[in-house]
PDB file of N, CA and C in Angstrom:
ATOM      1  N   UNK A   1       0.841  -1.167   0.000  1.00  0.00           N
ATOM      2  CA  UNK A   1       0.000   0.000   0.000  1.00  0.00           C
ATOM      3  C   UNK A   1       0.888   1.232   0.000  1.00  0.00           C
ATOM      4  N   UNK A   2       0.404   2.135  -0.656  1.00  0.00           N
ATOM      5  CA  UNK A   2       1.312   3.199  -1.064  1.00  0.00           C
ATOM      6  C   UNK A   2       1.018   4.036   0.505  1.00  0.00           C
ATOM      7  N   UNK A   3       1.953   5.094   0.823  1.00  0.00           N
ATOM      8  CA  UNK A   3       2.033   5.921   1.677  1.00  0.00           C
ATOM      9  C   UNK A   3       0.862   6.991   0.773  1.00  0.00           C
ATOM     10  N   UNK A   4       0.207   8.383   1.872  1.00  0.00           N
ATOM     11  CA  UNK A   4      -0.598   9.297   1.475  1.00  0.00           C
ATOM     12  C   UNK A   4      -1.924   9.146   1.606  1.00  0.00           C
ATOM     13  N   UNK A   5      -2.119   7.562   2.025  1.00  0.00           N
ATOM     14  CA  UNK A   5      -3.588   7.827   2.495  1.00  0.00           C
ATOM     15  C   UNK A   5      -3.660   8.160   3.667  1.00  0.00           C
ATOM     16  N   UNK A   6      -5.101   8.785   3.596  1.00  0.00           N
ATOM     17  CA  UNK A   6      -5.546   9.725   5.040  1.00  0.00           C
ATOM     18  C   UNK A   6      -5.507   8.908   6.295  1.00  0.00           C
ATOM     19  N   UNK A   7      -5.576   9.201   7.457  1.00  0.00           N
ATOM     20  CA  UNK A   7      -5.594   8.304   8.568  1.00  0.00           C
ATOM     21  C   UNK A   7      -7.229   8.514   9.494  1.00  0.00           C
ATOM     22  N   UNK A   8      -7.081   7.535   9.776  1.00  0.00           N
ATOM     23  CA  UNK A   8      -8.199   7.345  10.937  1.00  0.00           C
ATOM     24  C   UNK A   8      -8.323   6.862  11.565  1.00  0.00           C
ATOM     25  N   UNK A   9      -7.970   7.528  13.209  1.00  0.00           N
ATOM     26  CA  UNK A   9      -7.690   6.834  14.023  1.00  0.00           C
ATOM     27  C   UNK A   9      -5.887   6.234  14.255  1.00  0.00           C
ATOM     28  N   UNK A  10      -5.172   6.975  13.641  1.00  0.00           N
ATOM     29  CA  UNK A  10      -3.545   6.249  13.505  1.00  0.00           C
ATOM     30  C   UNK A  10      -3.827   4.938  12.063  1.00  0.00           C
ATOM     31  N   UNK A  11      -4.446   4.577  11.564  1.00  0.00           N
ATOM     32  CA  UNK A  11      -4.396   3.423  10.546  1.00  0.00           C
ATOM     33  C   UNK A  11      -4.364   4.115   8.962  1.00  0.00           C
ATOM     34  N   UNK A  12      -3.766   2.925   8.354  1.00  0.00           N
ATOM     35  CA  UNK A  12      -4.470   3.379   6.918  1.00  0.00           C
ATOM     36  C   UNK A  12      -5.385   2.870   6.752  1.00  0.00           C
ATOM     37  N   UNK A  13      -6.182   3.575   5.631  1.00  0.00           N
ATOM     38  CA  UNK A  13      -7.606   3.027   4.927  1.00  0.00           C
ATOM     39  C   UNK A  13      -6.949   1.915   3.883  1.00  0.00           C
ATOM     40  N   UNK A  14      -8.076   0.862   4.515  1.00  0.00           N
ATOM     41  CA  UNK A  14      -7.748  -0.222   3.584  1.00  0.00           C
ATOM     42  C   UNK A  14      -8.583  -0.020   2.397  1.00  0.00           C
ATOM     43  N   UNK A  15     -10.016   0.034   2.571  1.00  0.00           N
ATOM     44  CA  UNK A  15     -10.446  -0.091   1.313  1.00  0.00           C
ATOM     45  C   UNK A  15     -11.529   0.633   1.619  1.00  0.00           C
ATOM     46  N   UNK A  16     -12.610   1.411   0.670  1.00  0.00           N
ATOM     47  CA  UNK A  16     -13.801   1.612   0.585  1.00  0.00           C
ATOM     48  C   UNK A  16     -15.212   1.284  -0.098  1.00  0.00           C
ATOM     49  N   UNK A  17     -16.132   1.124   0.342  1.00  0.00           N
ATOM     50  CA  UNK A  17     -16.892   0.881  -0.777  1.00  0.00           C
ATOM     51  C   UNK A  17     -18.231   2.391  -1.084  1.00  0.00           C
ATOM     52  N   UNK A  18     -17.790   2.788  -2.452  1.00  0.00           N
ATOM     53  CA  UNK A  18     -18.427   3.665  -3.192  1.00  0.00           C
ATOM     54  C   UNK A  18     -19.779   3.638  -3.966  1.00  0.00           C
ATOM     55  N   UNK A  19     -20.445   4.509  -4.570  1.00  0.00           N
ATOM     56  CA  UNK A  19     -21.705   4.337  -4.883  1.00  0.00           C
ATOM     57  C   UNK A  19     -21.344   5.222  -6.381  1.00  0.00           C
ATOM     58  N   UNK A  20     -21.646   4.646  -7.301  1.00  0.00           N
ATOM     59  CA  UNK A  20     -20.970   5.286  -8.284  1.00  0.00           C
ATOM     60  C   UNK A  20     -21.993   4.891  -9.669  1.00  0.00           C
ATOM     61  N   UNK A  21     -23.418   5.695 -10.374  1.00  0.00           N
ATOM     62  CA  UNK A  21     -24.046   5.300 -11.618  1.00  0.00           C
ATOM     63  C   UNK A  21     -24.625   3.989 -10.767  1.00  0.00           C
ATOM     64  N   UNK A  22     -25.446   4.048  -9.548  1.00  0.00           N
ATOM     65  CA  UNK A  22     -26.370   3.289  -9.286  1.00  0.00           C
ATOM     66  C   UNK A  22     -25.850   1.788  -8.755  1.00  0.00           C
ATOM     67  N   UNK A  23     -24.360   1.669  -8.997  1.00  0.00           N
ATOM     68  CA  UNK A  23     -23.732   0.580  -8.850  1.00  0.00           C
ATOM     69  C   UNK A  23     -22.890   0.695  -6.967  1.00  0.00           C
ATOM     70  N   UNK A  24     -22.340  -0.503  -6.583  1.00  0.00           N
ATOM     71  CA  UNK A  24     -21.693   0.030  -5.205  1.00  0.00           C
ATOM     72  C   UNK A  24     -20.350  -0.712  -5.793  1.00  0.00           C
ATOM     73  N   UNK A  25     -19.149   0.341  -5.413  1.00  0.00           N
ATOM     74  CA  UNK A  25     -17.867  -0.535  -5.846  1.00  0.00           C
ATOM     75  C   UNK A  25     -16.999  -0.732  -4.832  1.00  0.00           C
ATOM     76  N   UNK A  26     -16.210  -1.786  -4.556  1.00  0.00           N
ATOM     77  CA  UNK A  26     -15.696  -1.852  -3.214  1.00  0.00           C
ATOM     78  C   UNK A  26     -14.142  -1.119  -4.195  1.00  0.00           C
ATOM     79  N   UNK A  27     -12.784  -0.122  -3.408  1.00  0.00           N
ATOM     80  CA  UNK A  27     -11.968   0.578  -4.097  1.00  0.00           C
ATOM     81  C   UNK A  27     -10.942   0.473  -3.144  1.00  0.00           C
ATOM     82  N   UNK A  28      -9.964   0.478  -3.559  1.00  0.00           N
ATOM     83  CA  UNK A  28      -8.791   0.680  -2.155  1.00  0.00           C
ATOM     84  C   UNK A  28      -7.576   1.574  -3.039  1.00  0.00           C
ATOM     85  N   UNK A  29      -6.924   1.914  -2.276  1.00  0.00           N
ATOM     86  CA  UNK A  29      -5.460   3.210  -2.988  1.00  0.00           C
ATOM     87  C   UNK A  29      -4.780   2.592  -4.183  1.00  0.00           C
ATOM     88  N   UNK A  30      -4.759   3.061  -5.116  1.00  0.00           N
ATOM     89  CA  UNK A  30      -4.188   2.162  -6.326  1.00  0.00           C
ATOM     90  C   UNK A  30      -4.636   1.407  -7.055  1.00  0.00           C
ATOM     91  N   UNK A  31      -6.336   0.983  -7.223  1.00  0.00           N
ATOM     92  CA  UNK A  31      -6.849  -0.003  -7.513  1.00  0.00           C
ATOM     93  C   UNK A  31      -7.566   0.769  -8.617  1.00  0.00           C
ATOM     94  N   UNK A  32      -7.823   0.428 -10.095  1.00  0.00           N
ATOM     95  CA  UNK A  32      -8.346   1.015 -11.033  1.00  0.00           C
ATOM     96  C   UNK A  32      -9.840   0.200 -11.159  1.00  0.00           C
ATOM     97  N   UNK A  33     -10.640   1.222 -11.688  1.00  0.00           N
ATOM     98  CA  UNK A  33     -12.306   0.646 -11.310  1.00  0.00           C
ATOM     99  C   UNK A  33     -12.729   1.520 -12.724  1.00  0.00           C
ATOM    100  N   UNK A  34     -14.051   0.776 -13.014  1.00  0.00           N
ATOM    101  CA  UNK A  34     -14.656   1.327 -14.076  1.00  0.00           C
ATOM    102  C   UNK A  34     -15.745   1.579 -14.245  1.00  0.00           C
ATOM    103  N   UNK A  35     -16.361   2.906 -13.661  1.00  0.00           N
ATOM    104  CA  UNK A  35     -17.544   3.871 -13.594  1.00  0.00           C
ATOM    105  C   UNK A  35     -18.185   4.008 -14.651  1.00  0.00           C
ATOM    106  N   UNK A  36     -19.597   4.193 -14.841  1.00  0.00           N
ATOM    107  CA  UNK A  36     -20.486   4.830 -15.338  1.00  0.00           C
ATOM    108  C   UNK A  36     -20.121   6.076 -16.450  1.00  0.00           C
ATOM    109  N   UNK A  37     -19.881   6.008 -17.661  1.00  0.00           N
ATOM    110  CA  UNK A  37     -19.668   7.262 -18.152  1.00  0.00           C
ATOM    111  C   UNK A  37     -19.471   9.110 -18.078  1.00  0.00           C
ATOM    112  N   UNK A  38     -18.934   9.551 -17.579  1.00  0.00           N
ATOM    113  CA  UNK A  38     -19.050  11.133 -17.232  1.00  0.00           C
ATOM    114  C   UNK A  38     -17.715  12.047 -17.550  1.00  0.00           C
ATOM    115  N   UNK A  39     -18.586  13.198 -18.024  1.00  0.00           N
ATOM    116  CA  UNK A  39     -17.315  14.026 -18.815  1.00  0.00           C
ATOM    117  C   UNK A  39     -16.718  14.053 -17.981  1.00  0.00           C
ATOM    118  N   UNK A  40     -15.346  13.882 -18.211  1.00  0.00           N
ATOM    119  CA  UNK A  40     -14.091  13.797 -17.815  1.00  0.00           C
ATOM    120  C   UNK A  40     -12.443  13.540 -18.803  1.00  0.00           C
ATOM    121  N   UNK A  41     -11.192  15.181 -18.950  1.00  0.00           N
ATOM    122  CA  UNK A  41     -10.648  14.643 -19.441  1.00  0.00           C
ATOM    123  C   UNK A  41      -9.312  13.260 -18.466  1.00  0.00           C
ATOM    124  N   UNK A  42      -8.737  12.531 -19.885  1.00  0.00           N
ATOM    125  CA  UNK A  42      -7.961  11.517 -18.915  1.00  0.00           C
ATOM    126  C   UNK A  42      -6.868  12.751 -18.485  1.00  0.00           C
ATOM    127  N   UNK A  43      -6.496  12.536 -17.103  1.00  0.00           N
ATOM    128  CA  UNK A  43      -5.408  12.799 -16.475  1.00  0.00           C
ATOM    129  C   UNK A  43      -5.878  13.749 -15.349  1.00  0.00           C
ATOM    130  N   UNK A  44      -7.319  14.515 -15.621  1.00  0.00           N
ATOM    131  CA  UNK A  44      -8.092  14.749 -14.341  1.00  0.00           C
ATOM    132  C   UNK A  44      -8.458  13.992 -13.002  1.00  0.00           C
ATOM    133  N   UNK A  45      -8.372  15.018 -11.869  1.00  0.00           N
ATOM    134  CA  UNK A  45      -8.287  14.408 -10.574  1.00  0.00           C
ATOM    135  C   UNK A  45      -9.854  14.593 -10.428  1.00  0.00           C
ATOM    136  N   UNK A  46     -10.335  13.806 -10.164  1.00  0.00           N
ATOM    137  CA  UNK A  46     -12.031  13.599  -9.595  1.00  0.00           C
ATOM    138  C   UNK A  46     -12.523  13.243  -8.233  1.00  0.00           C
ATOM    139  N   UNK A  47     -12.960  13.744  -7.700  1.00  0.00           N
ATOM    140  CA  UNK A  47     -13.577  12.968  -6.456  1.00  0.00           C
ATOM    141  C   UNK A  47     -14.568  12.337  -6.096  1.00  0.00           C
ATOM    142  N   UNK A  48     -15.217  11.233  -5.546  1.00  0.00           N
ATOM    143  CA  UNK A  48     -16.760  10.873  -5.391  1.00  0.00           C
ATOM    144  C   UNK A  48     -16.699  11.065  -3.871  1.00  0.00           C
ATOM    145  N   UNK A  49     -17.355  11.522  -3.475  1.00  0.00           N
ATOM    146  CA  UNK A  49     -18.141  11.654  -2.240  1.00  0.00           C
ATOM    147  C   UNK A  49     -19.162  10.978  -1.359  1.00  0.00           C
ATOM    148  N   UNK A  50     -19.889   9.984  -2.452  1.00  0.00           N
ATOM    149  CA  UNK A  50     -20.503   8.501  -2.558  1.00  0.00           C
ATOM    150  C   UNK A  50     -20.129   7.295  -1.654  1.00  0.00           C
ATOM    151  N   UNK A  51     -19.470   7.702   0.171  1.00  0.00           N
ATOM    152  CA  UNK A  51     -18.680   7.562   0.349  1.00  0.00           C
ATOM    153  C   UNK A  51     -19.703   6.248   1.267  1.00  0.00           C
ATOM    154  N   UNK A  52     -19.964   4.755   1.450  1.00  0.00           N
ATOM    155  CA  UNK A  52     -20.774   4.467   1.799  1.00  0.00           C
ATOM    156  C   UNK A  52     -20.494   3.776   3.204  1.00  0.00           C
ATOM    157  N   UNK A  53     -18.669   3.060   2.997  1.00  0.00           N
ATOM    158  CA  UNK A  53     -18.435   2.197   4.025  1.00  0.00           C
ATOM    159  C   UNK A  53     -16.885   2.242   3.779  1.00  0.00           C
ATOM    160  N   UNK A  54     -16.197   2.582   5.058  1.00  0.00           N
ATOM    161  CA  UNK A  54     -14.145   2.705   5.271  1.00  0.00           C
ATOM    162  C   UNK A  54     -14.349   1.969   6.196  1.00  0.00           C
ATOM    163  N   UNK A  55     -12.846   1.239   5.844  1.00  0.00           N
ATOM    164  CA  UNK A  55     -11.993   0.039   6.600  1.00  0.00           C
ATOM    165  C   UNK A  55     -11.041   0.335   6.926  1.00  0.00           C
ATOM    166  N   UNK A  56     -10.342   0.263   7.835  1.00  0.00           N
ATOM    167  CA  UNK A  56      -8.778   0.137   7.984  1.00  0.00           C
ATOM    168  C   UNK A  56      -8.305  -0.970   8.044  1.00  0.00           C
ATOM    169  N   UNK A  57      -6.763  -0.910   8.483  1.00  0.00           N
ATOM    170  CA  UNK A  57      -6.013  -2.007   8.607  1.00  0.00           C
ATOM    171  C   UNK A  57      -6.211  -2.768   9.920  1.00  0.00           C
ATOM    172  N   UNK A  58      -6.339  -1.677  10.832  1.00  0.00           N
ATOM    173  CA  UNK A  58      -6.891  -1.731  12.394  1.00  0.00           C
ATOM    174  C   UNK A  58      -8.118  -2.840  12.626  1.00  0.00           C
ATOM    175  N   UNK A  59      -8.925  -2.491  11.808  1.00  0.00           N
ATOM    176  CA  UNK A  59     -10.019  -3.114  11.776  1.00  0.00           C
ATOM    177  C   UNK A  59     -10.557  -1.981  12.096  1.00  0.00           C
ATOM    178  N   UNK A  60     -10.618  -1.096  11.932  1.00  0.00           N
ATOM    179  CA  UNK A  60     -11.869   0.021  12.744  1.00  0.00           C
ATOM    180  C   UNK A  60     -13.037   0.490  11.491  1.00  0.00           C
ATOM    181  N   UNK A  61     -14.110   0.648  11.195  1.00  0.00           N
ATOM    182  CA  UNK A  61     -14.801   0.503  10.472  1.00  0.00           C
ATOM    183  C   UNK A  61     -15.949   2.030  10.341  1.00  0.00           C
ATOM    184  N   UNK A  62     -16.274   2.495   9.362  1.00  0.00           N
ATOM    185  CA  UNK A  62     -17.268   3.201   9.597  1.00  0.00           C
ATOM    186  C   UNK A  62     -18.383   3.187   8.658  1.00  0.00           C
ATOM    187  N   UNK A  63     -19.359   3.221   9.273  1.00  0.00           N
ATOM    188  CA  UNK A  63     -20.364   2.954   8.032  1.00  0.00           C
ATOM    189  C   UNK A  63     -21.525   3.827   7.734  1.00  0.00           C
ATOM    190  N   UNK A  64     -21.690   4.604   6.519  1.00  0.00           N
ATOM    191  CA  UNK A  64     -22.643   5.719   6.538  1.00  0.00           C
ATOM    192  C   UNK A  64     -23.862   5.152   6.842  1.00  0.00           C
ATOM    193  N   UNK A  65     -24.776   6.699   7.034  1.00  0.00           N
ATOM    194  CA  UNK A  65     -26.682   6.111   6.865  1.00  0.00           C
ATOM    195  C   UNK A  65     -26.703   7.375   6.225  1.00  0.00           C
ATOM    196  N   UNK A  66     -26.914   6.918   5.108  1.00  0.00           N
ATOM    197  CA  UNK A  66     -26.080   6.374   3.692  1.00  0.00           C
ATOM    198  C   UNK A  66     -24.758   6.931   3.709  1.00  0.00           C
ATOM    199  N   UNK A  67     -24.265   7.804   3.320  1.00  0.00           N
ATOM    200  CA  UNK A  67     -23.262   8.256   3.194  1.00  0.00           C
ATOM    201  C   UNK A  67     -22.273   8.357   4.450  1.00  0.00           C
ATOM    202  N   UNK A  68     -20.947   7.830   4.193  1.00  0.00           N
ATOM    203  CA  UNK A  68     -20.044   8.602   5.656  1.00  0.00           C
ATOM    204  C   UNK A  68     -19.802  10.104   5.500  1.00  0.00           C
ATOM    205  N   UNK A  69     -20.324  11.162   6.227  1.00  0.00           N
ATOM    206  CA  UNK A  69     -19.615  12.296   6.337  1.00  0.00           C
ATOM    207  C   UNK A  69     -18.579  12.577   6.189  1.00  0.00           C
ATOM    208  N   UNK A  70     -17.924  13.261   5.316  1.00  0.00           N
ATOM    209  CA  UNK A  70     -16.530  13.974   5.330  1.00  0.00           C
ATOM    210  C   UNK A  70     -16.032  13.151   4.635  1.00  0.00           C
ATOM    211  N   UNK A  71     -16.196  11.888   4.390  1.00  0.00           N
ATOM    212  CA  UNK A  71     -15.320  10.946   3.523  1.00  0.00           C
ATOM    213  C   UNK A  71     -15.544  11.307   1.868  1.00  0.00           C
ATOM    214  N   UNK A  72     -13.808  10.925   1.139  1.00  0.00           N
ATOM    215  CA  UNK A  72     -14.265  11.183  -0.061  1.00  0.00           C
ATOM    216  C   UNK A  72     -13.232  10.201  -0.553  1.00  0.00           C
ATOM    217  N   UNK A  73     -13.401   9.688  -1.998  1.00  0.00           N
ATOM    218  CA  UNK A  73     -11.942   9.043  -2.495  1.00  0.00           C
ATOM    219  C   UNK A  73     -11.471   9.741  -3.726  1.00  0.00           C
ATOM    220  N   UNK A  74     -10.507  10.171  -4.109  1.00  0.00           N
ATOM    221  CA  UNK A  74      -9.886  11.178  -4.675  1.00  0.00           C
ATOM    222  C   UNK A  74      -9.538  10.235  -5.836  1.00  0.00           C
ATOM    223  N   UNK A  75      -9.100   9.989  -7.350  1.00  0.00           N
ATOM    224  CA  UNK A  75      -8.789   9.452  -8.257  1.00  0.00           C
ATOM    225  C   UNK A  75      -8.761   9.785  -9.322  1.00  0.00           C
ATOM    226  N   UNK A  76      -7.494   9.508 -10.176  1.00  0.00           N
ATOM    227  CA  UNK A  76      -7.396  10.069 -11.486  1.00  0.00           C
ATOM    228  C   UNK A  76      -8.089   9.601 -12.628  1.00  0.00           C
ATOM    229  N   UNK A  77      -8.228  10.054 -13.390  1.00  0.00           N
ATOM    230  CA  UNK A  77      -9.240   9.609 -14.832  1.00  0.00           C
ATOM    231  C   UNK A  77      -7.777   9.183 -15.889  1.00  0.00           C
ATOM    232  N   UNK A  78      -8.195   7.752 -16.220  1.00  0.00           N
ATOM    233  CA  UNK A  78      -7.266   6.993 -17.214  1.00  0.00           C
ATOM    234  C   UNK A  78      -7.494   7.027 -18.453  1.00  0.00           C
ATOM    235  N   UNK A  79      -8.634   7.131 -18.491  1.00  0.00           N
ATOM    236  CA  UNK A  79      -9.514   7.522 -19.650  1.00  0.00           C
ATOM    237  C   UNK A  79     -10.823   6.818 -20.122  1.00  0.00           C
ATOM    238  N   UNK A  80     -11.031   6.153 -20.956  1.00  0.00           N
ATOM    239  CA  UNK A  80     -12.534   5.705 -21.584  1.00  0.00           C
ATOM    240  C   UNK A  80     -12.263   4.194 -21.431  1.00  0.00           C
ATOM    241  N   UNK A  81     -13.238   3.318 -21.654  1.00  0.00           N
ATOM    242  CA  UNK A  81     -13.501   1.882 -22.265  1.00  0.00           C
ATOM    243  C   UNK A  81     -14.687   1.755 -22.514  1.00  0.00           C
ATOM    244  N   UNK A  82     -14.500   0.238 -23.132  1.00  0.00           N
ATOM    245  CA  UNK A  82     -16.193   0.055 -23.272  1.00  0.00           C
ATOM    246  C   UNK A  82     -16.216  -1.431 -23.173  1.00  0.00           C
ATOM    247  N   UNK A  83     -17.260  -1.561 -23.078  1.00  0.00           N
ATOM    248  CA  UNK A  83     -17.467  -3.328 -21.748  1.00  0.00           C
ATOM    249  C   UNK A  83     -17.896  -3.823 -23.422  1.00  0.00           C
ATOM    250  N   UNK A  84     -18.340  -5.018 -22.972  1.00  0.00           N
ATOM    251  CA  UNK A  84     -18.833  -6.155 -23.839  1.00  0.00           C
ATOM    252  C   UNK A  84     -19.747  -6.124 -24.664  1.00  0.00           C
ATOM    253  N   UNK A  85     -19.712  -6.578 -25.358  1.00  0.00           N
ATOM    254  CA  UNK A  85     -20.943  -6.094 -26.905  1.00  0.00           C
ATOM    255  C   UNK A  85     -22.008  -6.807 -26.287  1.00  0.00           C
ATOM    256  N   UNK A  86     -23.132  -6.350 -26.126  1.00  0.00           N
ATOM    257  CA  UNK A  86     -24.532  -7.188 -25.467  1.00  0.00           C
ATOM    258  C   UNK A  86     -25.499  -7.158 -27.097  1.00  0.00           C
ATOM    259  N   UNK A  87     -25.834  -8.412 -27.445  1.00  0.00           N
ATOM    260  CA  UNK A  87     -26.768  -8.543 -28.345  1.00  0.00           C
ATOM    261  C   UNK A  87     -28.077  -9.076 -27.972  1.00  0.00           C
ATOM    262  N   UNK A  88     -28.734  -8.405 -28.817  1.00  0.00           N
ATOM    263  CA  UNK A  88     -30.353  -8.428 -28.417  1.00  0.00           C
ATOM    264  C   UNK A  88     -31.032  -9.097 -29.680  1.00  0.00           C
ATOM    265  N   UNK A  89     -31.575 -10.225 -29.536  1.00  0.00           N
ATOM    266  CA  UNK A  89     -32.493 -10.843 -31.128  1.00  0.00           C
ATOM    267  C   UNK A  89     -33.199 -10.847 -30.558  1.00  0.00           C
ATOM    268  N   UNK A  90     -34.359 -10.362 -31.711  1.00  0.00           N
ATOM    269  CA  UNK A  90     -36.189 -11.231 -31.231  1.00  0.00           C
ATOM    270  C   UNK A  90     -36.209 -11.696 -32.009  1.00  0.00           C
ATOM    271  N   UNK A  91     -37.144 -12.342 -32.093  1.00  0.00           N
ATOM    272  CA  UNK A  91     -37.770 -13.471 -33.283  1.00  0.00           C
ATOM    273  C   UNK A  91     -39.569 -13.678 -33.206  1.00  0.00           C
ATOM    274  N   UNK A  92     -40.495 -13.843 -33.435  1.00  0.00           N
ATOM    275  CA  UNK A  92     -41.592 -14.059 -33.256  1.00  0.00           C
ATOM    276  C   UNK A  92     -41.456 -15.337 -34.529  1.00  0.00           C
ATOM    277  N   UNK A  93     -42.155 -16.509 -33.631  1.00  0.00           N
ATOM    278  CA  UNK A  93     -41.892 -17.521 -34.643  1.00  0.00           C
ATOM    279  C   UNK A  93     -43.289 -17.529 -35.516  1.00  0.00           C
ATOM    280  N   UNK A  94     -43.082 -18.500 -36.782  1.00  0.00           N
ATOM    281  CA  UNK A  94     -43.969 -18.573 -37.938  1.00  0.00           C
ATOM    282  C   UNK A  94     -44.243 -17.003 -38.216  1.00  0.00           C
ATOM    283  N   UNK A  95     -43.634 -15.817 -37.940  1.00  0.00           N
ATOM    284  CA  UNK A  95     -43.789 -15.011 -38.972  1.00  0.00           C
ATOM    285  C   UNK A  95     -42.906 -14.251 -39.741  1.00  0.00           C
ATOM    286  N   UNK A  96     -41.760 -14.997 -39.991  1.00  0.00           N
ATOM    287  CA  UNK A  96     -40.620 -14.580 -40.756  1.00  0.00           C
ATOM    288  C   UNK A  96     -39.820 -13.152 -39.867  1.00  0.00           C
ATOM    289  N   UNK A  97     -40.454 -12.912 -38.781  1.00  0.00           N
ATOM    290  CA  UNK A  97     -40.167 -11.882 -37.645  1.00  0.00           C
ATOM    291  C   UNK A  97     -38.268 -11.951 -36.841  1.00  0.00           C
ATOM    292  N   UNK A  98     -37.743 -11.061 -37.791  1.00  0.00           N
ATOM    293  CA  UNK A  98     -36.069 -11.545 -36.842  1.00  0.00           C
ATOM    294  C   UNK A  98     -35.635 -10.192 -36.843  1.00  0.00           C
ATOM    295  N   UNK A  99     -34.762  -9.887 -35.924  1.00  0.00           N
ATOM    296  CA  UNK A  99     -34.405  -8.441 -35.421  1.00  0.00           C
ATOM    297  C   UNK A  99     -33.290  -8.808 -34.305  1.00  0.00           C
ATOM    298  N   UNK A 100     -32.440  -8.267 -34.884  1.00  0.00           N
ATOM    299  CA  UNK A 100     -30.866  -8.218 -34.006  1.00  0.00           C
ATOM    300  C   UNK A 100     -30.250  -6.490 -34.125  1.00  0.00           C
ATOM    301  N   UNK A 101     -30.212  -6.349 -32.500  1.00  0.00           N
ATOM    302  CA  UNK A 101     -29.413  -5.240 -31.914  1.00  0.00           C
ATOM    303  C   UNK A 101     -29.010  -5.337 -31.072  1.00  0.00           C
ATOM    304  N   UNK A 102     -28.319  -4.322 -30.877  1.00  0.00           N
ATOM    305  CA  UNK A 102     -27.169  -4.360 -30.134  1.00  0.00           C
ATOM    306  C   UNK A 102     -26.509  -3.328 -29.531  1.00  0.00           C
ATOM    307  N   UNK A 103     -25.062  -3.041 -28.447  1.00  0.00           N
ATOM    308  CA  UNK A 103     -24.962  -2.030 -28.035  1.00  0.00           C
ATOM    309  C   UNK A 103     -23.489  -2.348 -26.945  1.00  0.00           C
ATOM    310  N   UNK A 104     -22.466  -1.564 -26.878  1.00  0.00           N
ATOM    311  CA  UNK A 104     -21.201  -1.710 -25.749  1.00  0.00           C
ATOM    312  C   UNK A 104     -21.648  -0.111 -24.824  1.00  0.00           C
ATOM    313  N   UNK A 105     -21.620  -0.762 -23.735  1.00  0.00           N
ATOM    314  CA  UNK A 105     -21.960   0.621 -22.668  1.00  0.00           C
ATOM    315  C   UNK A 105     -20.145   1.377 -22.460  1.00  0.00           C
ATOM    316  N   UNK A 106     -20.096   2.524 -22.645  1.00  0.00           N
ATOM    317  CA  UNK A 106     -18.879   3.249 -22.692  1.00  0.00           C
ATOM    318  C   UNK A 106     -18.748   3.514 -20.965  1.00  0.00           C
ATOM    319  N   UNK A 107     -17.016   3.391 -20.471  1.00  0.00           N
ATOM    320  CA  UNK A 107     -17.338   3.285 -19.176  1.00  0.00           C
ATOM    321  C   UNK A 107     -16.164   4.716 -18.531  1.00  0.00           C
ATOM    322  N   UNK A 108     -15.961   4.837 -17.711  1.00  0.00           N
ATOM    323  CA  UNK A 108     -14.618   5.971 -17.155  1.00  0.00           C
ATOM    324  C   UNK A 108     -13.924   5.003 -16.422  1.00  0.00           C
ATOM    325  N   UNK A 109     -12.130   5.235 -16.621  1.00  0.00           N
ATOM    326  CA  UNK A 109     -11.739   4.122 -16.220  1.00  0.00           C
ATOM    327  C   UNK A 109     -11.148   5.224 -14.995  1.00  0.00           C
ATOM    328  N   UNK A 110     -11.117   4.666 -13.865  1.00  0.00           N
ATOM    329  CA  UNK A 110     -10.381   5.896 -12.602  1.00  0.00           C
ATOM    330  C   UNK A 110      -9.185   5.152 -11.958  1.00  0.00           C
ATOM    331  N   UNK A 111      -8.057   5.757 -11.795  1.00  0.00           N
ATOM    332  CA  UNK A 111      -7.489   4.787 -11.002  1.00  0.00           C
ATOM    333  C   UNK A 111      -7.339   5.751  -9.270  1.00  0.00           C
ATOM    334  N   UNK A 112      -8.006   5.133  -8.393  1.00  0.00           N
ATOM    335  CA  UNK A 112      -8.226   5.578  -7.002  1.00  0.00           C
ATOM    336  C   UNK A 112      -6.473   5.559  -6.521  1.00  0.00           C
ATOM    337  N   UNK A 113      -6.829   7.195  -6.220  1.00  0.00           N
ATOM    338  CA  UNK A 113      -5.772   7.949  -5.496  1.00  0.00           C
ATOM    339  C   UNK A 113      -5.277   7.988  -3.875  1.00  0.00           C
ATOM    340  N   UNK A 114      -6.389   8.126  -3.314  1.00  0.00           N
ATOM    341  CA  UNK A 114      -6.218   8.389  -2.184  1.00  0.00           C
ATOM    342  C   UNK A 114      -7.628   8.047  -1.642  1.00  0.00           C
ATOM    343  N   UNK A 115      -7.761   7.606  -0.056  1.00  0.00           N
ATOM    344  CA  UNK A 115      -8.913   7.743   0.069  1.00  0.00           C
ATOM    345  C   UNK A 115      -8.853   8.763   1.953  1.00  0.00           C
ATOM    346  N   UNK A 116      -9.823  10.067   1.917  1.00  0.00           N
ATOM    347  CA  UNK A 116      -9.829  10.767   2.608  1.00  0.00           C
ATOM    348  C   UNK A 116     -10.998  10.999   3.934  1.00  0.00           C
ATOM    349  N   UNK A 117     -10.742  10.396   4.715  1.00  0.00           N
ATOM    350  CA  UNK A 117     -11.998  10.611   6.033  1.00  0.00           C
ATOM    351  C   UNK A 117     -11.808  11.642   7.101  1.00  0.00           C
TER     352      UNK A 117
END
């Protein structure tokens, strides 16, 4: 674990789990994750505030209702991806009925900086 994360309580933060495009992501210092689409250029510092549940090494724990106060995790933008091609056919049988679409959801790739309580 890299030095620079925040302390709480004398420990480092081991890991957090975030709320990020409806999804919950568990994140820890250095760990790259892949969000929900949002303008952002790569090499920008971003923060989510989405801050739901911190761990330490200690074991000491905190857990929002919903959110933890004051907590945030700080992370740089790597840039874009895009997940897996999802295909969609219908068919309605006996009436010559066929229809294929399709679609890759574009994602923000972050790699978590720091995390701050």
């Amino acid at each position: 674990m890299q030095g620079g994360a925040s302390c709480l309580k004398g420990s480092l933060v081991v890991y957090a789990i975030i709320q990020s495009g409806g999804r919950q992501l568990r994140v820890a210092p250095g760990a790259i994750v892949d969000v929900d689409h949002f303008a952002a250029n790569a090499g920008e510092e971003v923060s989510v505030s989405n801050v739901l549940f911190v761990s330490t090494d200690a074991g000491d724990i905190m857990a929002g209702t919903p959110f933890v106060s004051g907590a945030k995790v700080v992370a740089v933008v790597e840039g874009e991806s895009r997940g897996p091609k999802i295909r969609v056919f219908k068919k309605k049988r006996r009436k010559g009925m066929r229809r294929t679409r399709g679609h890759r959801s574009v994602f923000t790739r972050l790699r978590v900086k720091e995390i701050l309580v």
